[in-house]
PDB file of N, CA and C in Angstrom:
ATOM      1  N   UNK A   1     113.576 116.228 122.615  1.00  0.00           N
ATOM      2  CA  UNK A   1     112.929 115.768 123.802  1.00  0.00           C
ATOM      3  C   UNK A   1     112.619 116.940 124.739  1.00  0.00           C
ATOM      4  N   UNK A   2     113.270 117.890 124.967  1.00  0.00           N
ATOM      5  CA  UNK A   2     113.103 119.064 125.549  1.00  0.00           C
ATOM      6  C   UNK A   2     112.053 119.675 125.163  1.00  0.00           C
ATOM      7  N   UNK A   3     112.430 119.897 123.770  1.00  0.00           N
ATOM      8  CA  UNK A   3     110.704 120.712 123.548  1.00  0.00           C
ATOM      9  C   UNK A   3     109.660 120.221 123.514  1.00  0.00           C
ATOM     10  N   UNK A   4     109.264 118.749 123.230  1.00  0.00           N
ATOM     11  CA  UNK A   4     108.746 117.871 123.820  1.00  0.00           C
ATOM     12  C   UNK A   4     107.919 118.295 125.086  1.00  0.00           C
ATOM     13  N   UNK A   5     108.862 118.046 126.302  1.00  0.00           N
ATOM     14  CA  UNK A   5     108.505 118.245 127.256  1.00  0.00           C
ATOM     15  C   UNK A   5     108.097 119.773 127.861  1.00  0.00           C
ATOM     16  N   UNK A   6     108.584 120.790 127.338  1.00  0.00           N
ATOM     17  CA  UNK A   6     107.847 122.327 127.212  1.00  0.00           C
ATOM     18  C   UNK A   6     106.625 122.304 126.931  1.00  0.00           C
ATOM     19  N   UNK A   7     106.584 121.645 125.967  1.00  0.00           N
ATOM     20  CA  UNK A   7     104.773 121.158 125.324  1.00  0.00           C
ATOM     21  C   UNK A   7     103.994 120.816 126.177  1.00  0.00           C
ATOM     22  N   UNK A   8     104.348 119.779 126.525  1.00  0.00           N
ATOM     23  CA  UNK A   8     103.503 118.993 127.590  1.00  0.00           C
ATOM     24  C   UNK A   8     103.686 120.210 128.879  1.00  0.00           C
ATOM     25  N   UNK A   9     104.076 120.499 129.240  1.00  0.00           N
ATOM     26  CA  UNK A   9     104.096 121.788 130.485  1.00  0.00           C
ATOM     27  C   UNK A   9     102.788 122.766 130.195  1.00  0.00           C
ATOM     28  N   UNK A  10     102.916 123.110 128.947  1.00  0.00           N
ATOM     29  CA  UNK A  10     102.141 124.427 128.459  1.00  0.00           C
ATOM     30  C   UNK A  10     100.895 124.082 127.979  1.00  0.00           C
ATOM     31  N   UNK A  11     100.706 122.244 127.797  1.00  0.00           N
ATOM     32  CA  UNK A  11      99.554 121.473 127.319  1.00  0.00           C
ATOM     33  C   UNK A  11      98.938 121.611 128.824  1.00  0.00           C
ATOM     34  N   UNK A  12      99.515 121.112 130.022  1.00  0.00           N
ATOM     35  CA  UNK A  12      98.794 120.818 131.155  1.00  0.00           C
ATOM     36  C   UNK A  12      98.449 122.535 131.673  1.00  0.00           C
ATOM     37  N   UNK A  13      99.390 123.259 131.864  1.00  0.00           N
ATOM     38  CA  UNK A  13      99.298 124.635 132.206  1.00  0.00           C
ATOM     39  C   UNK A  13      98.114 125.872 131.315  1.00  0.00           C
ATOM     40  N   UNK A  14      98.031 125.618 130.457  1.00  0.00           N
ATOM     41  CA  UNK A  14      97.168 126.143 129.360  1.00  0.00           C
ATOM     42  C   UNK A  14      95.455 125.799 129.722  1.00  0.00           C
ATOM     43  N   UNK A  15      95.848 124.108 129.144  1.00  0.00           N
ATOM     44  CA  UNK A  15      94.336 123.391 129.000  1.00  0.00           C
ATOM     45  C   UNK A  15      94.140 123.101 130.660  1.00  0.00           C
ATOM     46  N   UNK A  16      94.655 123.016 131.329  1.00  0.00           N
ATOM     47  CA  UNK A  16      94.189 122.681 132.838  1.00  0.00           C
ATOM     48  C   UNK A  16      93.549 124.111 133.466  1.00  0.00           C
ATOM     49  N   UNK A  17      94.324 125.139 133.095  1.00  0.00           N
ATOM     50  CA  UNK A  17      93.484 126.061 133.884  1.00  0.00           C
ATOM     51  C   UNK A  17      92.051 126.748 133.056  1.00  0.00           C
ATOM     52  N   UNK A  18      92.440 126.282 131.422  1.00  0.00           N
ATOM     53  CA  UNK A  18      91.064 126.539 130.823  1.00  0.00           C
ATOM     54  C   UNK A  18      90.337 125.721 131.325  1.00  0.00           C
ATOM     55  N   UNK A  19      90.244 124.520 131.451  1.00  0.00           N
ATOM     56  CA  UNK A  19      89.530 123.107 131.654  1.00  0.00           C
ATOM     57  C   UNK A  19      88.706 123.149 133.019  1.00  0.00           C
ATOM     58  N   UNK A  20      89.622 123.686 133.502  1.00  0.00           N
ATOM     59  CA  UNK A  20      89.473 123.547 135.437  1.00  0.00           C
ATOM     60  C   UNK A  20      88.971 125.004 135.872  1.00  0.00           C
ATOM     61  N   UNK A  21      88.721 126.060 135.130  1.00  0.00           N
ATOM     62  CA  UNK A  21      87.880 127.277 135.006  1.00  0.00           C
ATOM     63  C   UNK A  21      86.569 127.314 135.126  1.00  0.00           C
ATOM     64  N   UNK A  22      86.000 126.044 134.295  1.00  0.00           N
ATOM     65  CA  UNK A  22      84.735 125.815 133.266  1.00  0.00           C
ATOM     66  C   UNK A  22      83.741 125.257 134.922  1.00  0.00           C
ATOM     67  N   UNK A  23      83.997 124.477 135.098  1.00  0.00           N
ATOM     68  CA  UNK A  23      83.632 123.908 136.262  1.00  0.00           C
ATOM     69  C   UNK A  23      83.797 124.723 137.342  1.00  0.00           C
ATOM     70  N   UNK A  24      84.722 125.217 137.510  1.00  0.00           N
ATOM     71  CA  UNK A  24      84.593 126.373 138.653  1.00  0.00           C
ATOM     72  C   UNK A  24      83.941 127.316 138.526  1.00  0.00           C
ATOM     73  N   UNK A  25      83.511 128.120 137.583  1.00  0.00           N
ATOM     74  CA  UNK A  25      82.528 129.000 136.950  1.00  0.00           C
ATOM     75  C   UNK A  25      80.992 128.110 137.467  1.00  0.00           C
ATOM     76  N   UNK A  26      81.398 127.277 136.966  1.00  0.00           N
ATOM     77  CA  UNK A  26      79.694 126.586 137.535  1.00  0.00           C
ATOM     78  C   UNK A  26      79.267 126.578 138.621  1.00  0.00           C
ATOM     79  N   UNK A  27      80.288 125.869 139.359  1.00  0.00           N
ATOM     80  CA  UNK A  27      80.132 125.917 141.011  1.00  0.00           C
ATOM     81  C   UNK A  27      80.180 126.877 141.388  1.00  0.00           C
ATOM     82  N   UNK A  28      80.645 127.855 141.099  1.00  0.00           N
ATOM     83  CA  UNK A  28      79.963 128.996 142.144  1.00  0.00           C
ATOM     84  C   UNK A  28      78.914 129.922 141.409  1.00  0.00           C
ATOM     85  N   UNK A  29      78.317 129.628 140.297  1.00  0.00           N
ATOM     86  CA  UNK A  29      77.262 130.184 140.011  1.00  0.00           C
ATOM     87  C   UNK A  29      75.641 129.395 140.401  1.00  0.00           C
ATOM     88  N   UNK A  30      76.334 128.152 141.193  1.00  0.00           N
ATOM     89  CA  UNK A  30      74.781 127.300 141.782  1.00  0.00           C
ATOM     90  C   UNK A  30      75.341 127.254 143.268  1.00  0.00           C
ATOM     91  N   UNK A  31      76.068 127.918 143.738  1.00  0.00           N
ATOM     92  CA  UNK A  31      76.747 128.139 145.310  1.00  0.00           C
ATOM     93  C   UNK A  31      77.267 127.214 145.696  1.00  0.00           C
ATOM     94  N   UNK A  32      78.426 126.456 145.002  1.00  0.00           N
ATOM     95  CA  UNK A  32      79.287 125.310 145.824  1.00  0.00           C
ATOM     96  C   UNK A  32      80.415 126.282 146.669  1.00  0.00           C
ATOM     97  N   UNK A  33      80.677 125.749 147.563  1.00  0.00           N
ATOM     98  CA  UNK A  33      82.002 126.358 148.044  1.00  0.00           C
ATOM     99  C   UNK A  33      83.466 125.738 147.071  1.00  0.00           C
ATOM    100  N   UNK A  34      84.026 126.421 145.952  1.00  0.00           N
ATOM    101  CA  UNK A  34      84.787 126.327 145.284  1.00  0.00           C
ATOM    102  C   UNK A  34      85.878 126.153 145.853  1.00  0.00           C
ATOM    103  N   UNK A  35      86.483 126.952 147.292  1.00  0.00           N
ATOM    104  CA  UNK A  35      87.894 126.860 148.148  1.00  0.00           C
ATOM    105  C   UNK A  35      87.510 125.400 148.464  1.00  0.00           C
ATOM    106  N   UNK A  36      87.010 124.538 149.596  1.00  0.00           N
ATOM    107  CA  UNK A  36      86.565 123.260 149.891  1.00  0.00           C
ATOM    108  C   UNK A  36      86.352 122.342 149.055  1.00  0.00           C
ATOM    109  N   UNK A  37      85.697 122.481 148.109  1.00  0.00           N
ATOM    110  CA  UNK A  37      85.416 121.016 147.423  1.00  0.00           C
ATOM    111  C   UNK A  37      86.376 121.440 145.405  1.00  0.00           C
ATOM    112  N   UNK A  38      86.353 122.375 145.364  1.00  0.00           N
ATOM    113  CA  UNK A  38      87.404 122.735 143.383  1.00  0.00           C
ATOM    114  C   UNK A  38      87.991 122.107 143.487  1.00  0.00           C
ATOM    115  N   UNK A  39      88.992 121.538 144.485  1.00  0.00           N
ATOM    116  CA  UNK A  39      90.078 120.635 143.976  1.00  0.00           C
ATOM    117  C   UNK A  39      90.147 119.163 143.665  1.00  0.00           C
ATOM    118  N   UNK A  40      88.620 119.031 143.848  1.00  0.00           N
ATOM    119  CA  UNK A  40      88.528 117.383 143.190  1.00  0.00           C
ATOM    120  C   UNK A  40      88.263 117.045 142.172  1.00  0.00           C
ATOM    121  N   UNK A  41      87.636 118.497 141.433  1.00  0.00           N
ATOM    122  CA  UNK A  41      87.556 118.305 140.253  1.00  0.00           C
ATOM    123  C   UNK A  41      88.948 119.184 139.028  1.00  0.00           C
ATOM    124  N   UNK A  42      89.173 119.247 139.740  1.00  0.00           N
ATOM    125  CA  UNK A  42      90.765 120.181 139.377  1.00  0.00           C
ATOM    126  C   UNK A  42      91.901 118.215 138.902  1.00  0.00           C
ATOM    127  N   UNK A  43      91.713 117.681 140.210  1.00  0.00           N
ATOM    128  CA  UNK A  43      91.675 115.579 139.572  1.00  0.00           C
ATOM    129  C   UNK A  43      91.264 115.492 138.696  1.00  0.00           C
ATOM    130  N   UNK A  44      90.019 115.473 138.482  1.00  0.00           N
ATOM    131  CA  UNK A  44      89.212 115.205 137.061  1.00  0.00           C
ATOM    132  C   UNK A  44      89.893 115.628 135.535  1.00  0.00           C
ATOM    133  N   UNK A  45      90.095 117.117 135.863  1.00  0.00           N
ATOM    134  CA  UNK A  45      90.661 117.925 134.624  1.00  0.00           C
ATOM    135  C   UNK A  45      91.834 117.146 134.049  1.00  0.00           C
ATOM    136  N   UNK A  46      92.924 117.124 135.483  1.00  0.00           N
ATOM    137  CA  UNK A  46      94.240 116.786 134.824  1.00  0.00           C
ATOM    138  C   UNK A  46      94.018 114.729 134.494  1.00  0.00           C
ATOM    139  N   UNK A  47      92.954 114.326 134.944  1.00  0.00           N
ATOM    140  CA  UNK A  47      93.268 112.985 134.609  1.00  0.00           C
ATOM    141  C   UNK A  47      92.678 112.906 133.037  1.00  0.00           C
ATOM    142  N   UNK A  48      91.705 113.691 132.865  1.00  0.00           N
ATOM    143  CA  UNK A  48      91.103 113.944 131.405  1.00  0.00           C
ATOM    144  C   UNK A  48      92.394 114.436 130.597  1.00  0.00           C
ATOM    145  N   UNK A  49      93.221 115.747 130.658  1.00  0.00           N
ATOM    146  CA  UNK A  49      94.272 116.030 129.835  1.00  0.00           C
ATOM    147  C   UNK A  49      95.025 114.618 129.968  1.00  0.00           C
ATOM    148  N   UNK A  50      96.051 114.168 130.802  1.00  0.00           N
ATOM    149  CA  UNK A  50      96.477 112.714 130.477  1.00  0.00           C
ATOM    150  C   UNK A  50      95.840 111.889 129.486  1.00  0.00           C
ATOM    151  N   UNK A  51      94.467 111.629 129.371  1.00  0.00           N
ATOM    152  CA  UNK A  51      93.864 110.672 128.391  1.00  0.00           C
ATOM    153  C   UNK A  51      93.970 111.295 127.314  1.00  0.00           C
ATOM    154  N   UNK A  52      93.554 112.713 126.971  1.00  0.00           N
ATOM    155  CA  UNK A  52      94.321 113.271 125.560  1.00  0.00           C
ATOM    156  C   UNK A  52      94.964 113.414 125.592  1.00  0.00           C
ATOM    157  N   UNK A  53      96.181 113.887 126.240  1.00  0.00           N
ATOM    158  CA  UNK A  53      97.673 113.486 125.496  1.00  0.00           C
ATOM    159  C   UNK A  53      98.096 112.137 125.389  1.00  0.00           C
ATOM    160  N   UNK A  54      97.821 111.353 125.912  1.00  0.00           N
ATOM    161  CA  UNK A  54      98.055 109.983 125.541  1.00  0.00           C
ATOM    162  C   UNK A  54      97.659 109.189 123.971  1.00  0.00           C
ATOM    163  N   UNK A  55      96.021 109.430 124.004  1.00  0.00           N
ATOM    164  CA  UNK A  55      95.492 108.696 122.899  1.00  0.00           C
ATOM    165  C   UNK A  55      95.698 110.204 121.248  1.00  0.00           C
ATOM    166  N   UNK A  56      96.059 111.447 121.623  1.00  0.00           N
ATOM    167  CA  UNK A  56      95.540 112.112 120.619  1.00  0.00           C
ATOM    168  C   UNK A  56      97.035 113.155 120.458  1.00  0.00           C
ATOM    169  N   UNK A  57      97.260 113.915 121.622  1.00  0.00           N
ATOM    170  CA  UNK A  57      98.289 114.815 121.721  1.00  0.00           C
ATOM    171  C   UNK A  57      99.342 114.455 121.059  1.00  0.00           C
ATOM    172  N   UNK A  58     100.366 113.400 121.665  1.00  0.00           N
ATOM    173  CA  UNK A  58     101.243 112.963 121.660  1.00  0.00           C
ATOM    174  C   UNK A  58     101.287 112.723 120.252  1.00  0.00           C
ATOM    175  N   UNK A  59     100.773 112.308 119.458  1.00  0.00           N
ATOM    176  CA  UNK A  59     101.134 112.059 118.376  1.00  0.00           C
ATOM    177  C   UNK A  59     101.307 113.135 117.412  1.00  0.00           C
ATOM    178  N   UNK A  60     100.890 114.400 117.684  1.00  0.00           N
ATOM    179  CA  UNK A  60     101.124 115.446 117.255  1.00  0.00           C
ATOM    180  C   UNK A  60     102.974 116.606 117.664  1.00  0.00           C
ATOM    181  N   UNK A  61     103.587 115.664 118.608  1.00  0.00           N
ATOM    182  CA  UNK A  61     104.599 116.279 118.829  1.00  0.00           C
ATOM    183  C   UNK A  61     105.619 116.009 118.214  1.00  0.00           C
ATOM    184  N   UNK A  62     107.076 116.633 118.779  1.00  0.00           N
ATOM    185  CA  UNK A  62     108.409 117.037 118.552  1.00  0.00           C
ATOM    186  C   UNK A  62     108.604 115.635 118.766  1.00  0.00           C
ATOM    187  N   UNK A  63     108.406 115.168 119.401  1.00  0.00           N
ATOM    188  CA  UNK A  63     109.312 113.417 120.188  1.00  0.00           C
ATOM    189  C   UNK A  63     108.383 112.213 118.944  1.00  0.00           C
ATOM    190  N   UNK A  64     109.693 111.311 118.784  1.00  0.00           N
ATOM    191  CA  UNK A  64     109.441 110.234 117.880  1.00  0.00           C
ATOM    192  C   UNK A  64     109.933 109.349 118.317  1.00  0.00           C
ATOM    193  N   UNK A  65     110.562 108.698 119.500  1.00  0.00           N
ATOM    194  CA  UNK A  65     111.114 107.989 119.934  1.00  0.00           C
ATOM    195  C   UNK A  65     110.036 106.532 120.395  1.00  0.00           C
ATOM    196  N   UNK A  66     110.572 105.787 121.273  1.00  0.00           N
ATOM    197  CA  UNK A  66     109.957 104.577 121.764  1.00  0.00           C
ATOM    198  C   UNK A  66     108.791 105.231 122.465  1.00  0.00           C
ATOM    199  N   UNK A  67     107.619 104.547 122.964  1.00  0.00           N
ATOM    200  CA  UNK A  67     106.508 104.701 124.007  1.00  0.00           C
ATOM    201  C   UNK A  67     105.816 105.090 123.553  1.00  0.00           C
ATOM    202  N   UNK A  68     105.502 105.263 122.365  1.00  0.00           N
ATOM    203  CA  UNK A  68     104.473 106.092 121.755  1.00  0.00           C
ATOM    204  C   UNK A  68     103.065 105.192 121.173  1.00  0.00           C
ATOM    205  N   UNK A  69     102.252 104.980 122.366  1.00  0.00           N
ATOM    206  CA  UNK A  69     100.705 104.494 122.170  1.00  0.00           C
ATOM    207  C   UNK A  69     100.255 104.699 122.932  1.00  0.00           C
ATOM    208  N   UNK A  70      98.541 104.410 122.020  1.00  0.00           N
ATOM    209  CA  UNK A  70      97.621 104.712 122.873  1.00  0.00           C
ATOM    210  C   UNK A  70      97.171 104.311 124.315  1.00  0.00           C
ATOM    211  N   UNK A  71      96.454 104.850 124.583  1.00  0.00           N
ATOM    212  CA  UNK A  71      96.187 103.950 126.062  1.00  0.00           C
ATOM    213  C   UNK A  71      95.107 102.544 125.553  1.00  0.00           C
ATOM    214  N   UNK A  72      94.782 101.995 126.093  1.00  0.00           N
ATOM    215  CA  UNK A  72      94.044 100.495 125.941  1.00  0.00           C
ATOM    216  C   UNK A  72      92.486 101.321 126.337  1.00  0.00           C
ATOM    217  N   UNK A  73      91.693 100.310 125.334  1.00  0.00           N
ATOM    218  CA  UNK A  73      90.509 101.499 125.817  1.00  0.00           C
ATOM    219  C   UNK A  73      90.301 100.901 126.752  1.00  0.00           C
ATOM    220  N   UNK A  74      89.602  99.672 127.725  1.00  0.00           N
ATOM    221  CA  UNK A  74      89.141 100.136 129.309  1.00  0.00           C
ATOM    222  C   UNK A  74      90.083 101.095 129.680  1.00  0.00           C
ATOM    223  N   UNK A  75      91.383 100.894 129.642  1.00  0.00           N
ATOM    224  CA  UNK A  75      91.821 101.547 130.480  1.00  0.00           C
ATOM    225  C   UNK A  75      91.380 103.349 130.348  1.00  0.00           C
ATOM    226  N   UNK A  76      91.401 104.072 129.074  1.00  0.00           N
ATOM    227  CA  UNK A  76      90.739 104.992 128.394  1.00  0.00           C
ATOM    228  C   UNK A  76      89.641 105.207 129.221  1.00  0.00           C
ATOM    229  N   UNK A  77      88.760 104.183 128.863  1.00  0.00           N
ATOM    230  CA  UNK A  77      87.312 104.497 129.371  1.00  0.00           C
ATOM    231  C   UNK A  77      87.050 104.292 130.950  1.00  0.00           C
ATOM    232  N   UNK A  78      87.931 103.523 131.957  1.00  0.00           N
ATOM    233  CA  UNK A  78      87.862 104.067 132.915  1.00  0.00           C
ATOM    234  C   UNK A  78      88.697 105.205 133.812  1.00  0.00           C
ATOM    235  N   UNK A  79      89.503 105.697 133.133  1.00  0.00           N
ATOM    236  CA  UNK A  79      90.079 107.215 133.376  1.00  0.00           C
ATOM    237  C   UNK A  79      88.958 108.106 132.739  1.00  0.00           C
ATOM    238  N   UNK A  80      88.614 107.741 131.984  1.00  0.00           N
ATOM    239  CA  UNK A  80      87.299 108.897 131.727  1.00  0.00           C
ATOM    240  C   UNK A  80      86.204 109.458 132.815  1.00  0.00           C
ATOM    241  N   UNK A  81      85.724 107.678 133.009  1.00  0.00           N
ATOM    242  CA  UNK A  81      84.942 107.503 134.135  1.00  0.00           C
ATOM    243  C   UNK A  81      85.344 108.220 135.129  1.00  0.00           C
ATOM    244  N   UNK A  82      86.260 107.808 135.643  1.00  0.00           N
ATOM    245  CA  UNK A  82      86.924 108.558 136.974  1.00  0.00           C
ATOM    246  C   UNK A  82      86.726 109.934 136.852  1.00  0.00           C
ATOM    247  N   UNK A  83      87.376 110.519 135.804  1.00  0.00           N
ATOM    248  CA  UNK A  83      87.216 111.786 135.777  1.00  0.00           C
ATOM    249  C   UNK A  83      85.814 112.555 135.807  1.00  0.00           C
ATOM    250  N   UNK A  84      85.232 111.843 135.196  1.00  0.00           N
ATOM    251  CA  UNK A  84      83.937 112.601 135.276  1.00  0.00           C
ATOM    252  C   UNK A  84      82.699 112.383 136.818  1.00  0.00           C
ATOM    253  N   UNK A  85      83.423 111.219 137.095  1.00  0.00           N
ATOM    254  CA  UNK A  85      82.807 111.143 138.893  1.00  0.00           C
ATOM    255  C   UNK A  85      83.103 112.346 139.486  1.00  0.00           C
ATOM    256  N   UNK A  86      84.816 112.145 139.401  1.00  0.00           N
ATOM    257  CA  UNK A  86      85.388 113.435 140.112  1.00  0.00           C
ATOM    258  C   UNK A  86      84.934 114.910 139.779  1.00  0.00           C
ATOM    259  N   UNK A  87      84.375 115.083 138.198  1.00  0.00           N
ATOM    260  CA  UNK A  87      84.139 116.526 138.164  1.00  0.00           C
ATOM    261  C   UNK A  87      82.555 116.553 138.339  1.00  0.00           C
ATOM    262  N   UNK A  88      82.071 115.560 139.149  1.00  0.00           N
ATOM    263  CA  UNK A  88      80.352 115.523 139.197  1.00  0.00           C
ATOM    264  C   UNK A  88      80.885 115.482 140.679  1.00  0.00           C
ATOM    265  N   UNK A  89      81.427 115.067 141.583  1.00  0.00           N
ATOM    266  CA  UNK A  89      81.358 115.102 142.875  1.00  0.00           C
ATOM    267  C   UNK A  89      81.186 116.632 143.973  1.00  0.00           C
ATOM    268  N   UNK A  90      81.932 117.170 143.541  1.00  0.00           N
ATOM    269  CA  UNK A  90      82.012 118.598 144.078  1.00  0.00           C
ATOM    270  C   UNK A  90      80.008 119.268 144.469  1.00  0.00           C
ATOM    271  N   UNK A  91      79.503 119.191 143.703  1.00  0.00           N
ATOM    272  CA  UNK A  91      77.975 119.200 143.853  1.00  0.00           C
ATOM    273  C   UNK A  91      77.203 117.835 144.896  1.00  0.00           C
ATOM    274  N   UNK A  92      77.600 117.224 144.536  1.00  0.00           N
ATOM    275  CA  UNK A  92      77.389 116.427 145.066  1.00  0.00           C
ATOM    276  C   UNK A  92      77.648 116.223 146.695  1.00  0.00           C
ATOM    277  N   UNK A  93      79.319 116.576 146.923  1.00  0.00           N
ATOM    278  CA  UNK A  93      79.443 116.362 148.793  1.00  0.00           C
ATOM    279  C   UNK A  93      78.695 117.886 149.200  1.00  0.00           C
ATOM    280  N   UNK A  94      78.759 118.934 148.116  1.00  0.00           N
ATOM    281  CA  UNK A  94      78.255 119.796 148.635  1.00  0.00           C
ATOM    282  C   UNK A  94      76.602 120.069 149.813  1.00  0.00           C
ATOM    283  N   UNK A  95      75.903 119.273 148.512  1.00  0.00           N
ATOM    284  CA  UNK A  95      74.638 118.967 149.179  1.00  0.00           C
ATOM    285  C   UNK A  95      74.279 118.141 149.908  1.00  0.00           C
ATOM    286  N   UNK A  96      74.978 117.391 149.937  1.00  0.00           N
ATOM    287  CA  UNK A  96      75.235 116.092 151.298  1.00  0.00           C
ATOM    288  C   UNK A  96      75.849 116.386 152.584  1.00  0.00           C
ATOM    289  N   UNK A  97      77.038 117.061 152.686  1.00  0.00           N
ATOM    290  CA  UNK A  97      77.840 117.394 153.731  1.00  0.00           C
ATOM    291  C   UNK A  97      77.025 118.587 154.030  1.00  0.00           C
ATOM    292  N   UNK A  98      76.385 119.393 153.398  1.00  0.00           N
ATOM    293  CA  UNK A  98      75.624 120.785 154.267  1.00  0.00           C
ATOM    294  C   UNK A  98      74.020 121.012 154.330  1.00  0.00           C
TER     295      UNK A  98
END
């Protein structure tokens, strides 16, 4: 269970700051203010890693114990949703709020 949970540390720590890079690279190559509005889509990233480790990760680990399923797809498909509002918003209040 420990290493387990190392995993998942180095899954969110790893893929979140690759993940949450990609988008920040963007925004400031079309001039969002990245300090002000990055962290909503920085939401996005980590609610997207949750949906893969849930439906895909997890089943690839150290832990075999109880809890182990997928998410329900609405539920899937509206954490997706969400996420991808959230990593489309940042452009969005940008050009609205200024």
């Amino acid at each position: 269970m420990i290493l387990e949970l190392l995993r998942i540390i180095f899954i969110i720590a790893i893929l979140g700051t690759v993940l949450d890079g990609i988008p920040h690279a963007i925004y400031t190559s079309i001039g969002i203010d990245t300090d002000k509005y990055g962290w909503i889509s920085m939401f996005g990233v980590f609610i997207f890693i949750f949906v893969l480790y849930r439906n895909k990760l997890q089943f690839s680990g150290w832990y075999t114990g109880k809890g182990r399923e997928k998410l329900p797809g609405v539920v899937s498909k509206t954490l997706l949703l969400s996420a991808i509002l959230l990593l489309l918003s940042p452009p969005i209040l940008h050009f609205l709020l200024n």
